[in-house]
Protein backbone atom coordinates (compact mmCIF):
# COMPACT_ATOMS: atom_id res chain seq x y z
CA UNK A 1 -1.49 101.36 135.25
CA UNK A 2 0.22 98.26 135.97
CA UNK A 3 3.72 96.87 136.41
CA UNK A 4 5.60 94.43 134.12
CA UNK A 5 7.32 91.79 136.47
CA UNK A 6 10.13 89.41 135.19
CA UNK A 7 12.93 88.02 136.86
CA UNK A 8 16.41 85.93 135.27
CA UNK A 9 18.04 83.62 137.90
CA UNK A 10 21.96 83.27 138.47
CA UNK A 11 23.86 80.18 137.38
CA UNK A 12 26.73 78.11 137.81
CA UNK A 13 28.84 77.27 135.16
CA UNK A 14 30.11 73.31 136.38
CA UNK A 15 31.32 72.59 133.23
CA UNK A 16 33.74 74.19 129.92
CA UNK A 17 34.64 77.07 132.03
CA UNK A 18 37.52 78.78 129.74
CA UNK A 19 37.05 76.34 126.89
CA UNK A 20 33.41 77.45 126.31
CA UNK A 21 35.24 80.40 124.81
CA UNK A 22 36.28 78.58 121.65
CA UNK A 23 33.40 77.13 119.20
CA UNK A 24 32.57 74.35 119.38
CA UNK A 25 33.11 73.60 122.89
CA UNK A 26 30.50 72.72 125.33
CA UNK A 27 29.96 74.11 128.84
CA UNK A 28 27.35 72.90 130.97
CA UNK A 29 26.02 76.02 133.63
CA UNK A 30 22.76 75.51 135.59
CA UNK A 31 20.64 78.25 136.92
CA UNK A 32 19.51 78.78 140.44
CA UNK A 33 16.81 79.80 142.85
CA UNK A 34 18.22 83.19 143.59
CA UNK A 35 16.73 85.75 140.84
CA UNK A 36 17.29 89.25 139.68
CA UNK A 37 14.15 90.91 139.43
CA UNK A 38 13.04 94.24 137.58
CA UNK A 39 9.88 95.73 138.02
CA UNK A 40 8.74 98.32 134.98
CA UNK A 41 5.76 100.21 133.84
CA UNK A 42 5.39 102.88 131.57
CA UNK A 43 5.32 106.59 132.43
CA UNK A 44 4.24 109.90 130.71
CA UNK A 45 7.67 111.44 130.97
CA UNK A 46 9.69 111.00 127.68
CA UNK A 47 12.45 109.43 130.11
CA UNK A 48 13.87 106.17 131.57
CA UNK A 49 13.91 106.56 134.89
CA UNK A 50 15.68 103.75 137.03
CA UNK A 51 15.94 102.93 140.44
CA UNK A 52 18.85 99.87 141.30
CA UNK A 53 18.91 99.08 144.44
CA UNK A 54 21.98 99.13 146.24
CA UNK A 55 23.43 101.78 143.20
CA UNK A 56 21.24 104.47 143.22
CA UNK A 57 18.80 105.95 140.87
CA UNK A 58 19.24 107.74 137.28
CA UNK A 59 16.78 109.43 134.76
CA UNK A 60 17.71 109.60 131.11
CA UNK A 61 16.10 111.24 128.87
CA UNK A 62 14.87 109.46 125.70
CA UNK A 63 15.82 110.20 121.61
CA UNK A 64 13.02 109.82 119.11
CA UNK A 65 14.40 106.34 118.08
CA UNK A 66 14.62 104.81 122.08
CA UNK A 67 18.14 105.90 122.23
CA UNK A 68 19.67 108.16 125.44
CA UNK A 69 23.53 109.05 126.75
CA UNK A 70 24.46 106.18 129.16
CA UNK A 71 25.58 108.17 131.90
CA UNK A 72 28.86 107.53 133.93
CA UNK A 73 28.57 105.32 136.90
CA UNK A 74 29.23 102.16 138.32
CA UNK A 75 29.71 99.83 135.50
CA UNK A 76 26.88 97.58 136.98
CA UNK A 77 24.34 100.68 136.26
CA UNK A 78 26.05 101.24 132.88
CA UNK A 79 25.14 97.79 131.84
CA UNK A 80 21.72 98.08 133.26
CA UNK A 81 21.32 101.08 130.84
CA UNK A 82 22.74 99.60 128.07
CA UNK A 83 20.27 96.88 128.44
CA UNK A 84 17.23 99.41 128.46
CA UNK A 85 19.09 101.36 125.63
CA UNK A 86 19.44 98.35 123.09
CA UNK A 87 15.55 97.18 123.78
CA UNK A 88 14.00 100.43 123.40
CA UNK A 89 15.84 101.35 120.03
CA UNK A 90 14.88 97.83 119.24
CA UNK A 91 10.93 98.43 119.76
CA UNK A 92 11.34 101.74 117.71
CA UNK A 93 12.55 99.71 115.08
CA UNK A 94 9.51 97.69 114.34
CA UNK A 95 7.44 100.87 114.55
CA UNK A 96 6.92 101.23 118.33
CA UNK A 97 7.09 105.07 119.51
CA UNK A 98 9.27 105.57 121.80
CA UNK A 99 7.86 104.97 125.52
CA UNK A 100 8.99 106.51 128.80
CA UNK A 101 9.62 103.80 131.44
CA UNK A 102 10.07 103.72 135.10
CA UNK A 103 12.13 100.51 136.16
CA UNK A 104 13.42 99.08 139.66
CA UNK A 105 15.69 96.43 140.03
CA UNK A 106 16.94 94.26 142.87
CA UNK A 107 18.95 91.00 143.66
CA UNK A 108 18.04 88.24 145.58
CA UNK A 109 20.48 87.92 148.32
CA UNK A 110 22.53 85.11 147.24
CA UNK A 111 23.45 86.90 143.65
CA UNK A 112 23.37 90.44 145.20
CA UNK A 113 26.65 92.98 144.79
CA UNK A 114 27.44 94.78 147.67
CA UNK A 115 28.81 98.09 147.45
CA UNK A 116 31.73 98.32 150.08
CA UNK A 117 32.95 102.25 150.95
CA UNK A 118 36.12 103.27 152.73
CA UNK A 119 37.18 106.46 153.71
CA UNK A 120 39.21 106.67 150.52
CA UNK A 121 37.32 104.82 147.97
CA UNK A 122 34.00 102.21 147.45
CA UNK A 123 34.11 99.12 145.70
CA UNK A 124 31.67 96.46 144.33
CA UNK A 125 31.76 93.10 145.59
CA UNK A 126 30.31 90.34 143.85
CA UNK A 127 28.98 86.96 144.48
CA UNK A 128 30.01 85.66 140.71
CA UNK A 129 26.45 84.01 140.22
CA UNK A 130 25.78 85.83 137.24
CA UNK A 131 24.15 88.64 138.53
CA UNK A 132 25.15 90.99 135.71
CA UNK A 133 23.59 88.88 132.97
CA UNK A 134 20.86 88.19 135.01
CA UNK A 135 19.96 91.55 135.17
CA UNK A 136 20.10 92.33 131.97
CA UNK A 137 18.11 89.69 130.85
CA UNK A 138 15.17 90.44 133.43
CA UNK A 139 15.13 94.23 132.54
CA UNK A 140 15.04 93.93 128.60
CA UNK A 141 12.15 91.08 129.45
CA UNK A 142 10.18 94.10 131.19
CA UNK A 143 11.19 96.82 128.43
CA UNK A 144 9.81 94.51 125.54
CA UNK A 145 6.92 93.39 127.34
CA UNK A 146 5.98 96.74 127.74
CA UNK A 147 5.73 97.59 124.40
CA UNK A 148 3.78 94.39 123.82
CA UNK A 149 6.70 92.04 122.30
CA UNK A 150 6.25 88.20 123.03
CA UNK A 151 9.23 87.25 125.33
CA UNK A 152 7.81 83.60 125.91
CA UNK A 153 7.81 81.84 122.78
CA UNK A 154 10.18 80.08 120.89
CA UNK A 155 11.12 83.28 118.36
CA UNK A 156 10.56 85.56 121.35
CA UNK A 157 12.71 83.90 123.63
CA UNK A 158 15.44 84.03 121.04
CA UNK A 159 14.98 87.70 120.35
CA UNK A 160 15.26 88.33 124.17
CA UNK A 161 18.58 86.53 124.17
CA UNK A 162 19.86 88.01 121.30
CA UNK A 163 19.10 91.58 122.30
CA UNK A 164 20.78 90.44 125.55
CA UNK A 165 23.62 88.92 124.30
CA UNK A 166 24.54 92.19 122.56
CA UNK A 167 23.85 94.41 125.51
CA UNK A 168 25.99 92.34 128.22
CA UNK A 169 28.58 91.98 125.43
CA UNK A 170 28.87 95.96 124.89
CA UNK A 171 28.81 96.40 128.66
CA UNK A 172 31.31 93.76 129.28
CA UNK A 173 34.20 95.11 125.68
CA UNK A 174 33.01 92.15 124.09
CA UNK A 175 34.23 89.39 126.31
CA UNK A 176 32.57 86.50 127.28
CA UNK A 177 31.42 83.23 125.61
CA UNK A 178 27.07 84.16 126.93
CA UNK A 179 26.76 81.08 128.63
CA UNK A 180 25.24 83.25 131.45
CA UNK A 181 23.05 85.04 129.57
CA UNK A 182 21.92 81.84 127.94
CA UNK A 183 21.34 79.97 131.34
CA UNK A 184 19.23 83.68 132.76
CA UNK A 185 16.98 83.13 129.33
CA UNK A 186 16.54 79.63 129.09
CA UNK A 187 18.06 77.84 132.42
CA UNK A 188 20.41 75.05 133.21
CA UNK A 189 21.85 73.76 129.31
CA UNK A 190 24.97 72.80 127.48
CA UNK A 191 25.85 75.69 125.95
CA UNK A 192 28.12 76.39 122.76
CA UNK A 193 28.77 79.87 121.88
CA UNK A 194 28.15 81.99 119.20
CA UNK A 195 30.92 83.19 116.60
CA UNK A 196 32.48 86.11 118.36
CA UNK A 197 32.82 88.34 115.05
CA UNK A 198 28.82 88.46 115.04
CA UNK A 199 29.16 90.80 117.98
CA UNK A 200 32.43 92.21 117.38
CA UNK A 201 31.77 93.84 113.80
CA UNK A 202 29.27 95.18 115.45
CA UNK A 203 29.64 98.75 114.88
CA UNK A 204 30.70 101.18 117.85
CA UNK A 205 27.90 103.95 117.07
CA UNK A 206 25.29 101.90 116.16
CA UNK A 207 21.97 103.07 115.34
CA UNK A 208 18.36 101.28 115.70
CA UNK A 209 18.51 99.73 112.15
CA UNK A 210 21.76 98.30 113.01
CA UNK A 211 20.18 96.53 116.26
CA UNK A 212 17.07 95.08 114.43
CA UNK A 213 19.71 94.30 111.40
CA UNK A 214 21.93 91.90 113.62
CA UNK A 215 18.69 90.35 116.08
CA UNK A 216 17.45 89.50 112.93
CA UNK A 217 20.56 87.38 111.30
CA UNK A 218 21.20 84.17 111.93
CA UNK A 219 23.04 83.04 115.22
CA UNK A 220 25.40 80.02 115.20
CA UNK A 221 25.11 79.23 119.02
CA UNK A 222 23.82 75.97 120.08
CA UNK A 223 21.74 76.02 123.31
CA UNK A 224 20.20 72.57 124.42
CA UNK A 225 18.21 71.91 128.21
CA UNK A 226 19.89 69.52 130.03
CA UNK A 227 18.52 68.76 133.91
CA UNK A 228 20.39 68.53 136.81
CA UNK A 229 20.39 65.36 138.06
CA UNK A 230 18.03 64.94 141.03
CA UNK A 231 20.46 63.41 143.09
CA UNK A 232 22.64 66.25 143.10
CA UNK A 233 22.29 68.84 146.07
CA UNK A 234 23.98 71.60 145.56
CA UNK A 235 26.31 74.06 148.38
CA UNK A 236 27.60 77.23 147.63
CA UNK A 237 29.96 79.49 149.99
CA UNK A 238 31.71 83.33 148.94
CA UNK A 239 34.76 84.08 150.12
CA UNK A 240 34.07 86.80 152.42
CA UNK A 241 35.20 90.20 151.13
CA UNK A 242 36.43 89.36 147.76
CA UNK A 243 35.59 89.05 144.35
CA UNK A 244 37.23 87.80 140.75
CA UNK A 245 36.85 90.08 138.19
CA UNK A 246 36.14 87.76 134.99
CA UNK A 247 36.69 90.63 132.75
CA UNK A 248 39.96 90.59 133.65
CA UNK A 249 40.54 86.72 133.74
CA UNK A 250 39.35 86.13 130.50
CA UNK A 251 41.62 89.29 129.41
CA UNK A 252 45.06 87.71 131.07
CA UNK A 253 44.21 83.99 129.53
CA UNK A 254 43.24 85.51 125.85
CA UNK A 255 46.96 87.24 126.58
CA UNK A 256 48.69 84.02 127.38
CA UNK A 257 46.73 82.17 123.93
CA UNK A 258 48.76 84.81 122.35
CA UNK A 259 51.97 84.30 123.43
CA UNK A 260 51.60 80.81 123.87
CA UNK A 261 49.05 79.40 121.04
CA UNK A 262 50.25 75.55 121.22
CA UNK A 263 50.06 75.23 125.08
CA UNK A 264 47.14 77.28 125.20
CA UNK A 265 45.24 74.79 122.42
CA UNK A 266 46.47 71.58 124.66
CA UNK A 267 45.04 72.98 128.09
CA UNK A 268 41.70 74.02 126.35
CA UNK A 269 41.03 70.64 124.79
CA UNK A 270 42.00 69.10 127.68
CA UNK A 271 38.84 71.01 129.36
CA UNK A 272 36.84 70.24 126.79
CA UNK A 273 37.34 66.85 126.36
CA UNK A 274 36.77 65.79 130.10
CA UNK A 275 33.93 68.77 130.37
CA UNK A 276 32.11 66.58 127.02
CA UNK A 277 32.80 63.46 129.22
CA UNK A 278 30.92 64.35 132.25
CA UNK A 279 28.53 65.66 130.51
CA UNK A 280 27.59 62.76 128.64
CA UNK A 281 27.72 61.19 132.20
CA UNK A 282 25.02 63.64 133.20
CA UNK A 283 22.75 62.63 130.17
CA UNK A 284 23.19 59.27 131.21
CA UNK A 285 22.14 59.53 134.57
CA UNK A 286 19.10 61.10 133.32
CA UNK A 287 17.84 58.90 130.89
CA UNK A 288 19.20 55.64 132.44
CA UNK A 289 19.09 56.42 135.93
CA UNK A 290 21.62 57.02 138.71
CA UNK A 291 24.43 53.55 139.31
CA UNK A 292 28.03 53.66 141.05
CA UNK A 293 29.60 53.55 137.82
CA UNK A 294 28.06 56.47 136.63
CA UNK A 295 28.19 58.43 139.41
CA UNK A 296 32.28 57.14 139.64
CA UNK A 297 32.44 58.48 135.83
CA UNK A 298 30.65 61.69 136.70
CA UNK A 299 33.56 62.00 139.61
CA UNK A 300 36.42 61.20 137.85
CA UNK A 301 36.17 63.48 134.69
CA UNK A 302 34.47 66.37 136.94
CA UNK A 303 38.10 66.46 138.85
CA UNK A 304 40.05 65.98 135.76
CA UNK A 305 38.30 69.36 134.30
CA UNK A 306 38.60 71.26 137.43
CA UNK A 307 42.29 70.07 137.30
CA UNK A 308 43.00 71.03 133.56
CA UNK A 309 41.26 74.49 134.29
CA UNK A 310 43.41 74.96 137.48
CA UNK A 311 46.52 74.39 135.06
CA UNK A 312 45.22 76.64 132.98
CA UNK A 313 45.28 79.37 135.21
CA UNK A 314 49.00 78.52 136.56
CA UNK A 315 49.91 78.95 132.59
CA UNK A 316 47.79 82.07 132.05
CA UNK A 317 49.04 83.39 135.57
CA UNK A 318 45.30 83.94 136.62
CA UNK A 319 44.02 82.18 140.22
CA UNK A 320 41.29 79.81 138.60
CA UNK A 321 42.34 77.71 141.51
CA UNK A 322 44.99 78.44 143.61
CA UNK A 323 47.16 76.15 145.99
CA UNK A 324 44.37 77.10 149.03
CA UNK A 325 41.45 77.14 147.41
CA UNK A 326 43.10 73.53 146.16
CA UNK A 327 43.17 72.37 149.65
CA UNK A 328 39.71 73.98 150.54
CA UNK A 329 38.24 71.68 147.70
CA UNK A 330 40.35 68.37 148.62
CA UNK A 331 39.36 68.78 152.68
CA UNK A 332 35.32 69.19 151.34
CA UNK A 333 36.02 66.07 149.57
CA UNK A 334 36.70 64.42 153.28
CA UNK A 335 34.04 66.34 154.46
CA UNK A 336 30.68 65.50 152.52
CA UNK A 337 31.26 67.12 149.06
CA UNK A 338 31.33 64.72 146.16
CA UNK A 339 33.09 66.99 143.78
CA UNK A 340 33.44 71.01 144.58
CA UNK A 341 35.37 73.95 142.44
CA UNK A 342 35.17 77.17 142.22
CA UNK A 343 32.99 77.55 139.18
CA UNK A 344 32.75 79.97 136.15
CA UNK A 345 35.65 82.17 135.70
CA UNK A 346 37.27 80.71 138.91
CA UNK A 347 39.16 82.90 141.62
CA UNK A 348 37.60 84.12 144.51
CA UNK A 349 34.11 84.43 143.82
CA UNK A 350 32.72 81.38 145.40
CA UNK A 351 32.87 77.46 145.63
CA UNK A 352 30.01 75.10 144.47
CA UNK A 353 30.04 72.04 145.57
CA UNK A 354 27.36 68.98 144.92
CA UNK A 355 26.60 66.39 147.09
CA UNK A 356 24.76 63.41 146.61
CA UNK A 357 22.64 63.50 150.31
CA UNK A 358 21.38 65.93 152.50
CA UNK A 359 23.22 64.55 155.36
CA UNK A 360 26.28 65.09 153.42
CA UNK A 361 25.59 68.47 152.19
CA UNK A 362 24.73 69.19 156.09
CA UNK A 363 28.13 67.87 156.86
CA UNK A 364 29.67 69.99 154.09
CA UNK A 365 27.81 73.22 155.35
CA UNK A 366 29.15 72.28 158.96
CA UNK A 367 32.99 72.15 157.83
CA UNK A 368 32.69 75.09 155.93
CA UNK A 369 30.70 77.28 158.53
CA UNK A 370 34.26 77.06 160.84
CA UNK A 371 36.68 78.30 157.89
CA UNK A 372 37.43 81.40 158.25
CA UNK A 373 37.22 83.71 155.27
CA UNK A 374 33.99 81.32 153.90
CA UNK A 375 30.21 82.19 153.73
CA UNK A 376 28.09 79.54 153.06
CA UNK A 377 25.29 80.62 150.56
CA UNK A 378 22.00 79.30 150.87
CA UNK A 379 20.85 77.81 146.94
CA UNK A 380 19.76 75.28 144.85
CA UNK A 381 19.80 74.16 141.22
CA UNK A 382 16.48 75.00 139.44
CA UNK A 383 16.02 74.36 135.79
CA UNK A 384 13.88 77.06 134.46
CA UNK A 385 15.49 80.32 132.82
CA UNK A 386 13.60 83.98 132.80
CA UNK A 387 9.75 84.16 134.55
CA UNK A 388 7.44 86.62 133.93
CA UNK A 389 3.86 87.70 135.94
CA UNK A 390 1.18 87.16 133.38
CA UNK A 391 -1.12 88.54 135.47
CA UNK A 392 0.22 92.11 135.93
CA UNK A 393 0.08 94.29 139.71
CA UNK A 394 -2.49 97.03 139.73
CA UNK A 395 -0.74 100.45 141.38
């Protein structure tokens, strides 16, 4: 017996954060070197038996076509068996039988959840580096591979992110644009989303036909690699305690496009059109090589989207940035950063923040270490999406 090892790093989503929503924007997100890993091998029980750390463990027991009842409990371990649900009914489509899997998963501890308990009630905490897609990326890696299903080629990677896609969409009510799930497949990219009525006719009790029916259409997403520059080092800090729930971000700003259709077109393009400019500045840097005026380019439209995204949220009455997180930001600026946000959905998840030496990213870390309320998270940019051990761990 052996086990199937794969692990999807977290990301951070610099770039097209709310405008990445509407085709065909661009965002750019990077991944990083803090992983979600699942460990799997098959078992002789007709059952799915998994063990998340930090959540607990659950046994479900398997249908003839891969299927079982996701059973109620934290949402985190509701995704994680939606995952495993959608890639075993997706084997038994192209003629697999049905296997019975044993599966552990765990979180490096820069992208870990923690699960804080009161007296009265417990709550999950996150980091907001992507954890959730990472997961579910990592564990349908371990599921397919286990039935023998290429995961690393071209057509298999795109299967795998497919298959995830669908999965973190059902888990999440079909909200969300995938760029994370895109960066825990194939890594740091520009991203442009797929159309979101390709997941959202999909039907409610779907069956395995229905799975292998929409992995095998035709995707309009557009996924390309794009490095991080080299001179970039990259900071991270959580605010201690908290957590944005981009569920219900994304919910609140898709209210105020609504209401407010003109204004909310206006904002997004602004994103978008100084999110396209940096990136282009990015490119540049990487084929030409790093100057002043590029890296003053790369500055000056970086801001401007953080800026349009902050007035987004003031419109959408969401905290993408608010007024002390705004100071937090300016004050890194004096203080080593070179440009800093609070990335992906925004709130009160974290801050990223690049600098362009390692004496000023140690100057960053050293202002930030005395703020109160601000954990500074030890990571750095990497460029490569999902691994997997080829050579697989005797037990």
């Amino acid at each position: 017996m052996a086990y199937i090892e794969s692990k999807a790093p977290g990301k951070i989503l610099w770039l097209g954060g709310y405008a990445v929503l509407e085709k065909p924007n661009m965002g750019y997100v990077t991944a990083i070197n803090s992983y979600v890993h699942s460990k799997a091998h098959e078992i002789k029980e007709n059952k799915i038996s998994i063990n998340a750390k930090g959540f607990g463990s659950i046994e479900c027991l398997l249908n003839e076509d891969g299927g079982f009842e996701i059973k109620e409990e934290y949402e985190e371990l509701k995704l994680l068996q939606l995952a495993l649900k959608v890639a075993s009914m997706y084997a038994n489509s192209l003629g697999y039988r049905a296997k019975g899997i044993y599966i552990e998963t765990y979180n490096d501890p820069a992208i870990s959840y923690k699960v804080e308990k009161s007296k009265q009630d417990s709550k999950v905490v996150k980091s907001g580096f992507g954890s959730s897609a990472a997961v579910v990326v990592s564990s349908i890696a371990s599921v397919l591979s286990i039935y023998g299903i290429d995961t690393s080629s071209y057509e298999g990677k795109e299967v795998l992110h497919k298959l995830a896609q669908l999965a973190h969409s059902l888990g999440s009510g079909k909200i969300g644009s995938g760029f994370d799930v895109a960066s825990a497949v194939y890594g740091s990219i520009k991203y442009e989303r797929y159309s979101p009525s390709i997941i959202e006719n999909f039907p409610k009790d779907y069956n395995k036909w229905d799975i292998k029916k929409l992995i095998d259409s035709k995707w309009d997403y557009n996924i390309e690699k794009l490095e991080f520059p080299k001179i970039f080092k990259t900071i991270a800090a959580s605010f201690a305690g908290q957590s944005t729930s981009t569920t219900s971000f994304v919910k609140a700003v898709n209210e105020f496009k609504k209401k407010n259709p003109e204004e909310y077109n206006l904002l997004i393009n602004e994103i978008a059109s100084y999110s396209n400019a940096t990136i282009k500045s990015i490119e540049k840097i990487n084929s030409e090589g790093v100057s002043e005026q590029l890296l003053e380019e790369f500055k000056e439209n970086f801001d401007k989207s953080r800026i349009a995204a902050k007035k987004l949220g003031l419109a959408a009455n969401v905290g993408i940035e608010d007024e002390e997180v705004t100071k937090i930001i300016e004050e890194s600026k004096k203080n080593g950063a070179f440009v800093a946000r609070t990335h992906g959905a925004g709130g009160r998840d974290s801050l990223a923040a690049i600098c362009i030496s390692n004496e000023k990213m140690h100057t960053l870390k050293e202002y930030w270490k005395k703020l109160e309320g601000l954990e500074v998270i030890e990571i750095r940019v990497q460029n490569n999406g999902l691994m997997q051990n080829v050579n697989k761990i005797k037990i």
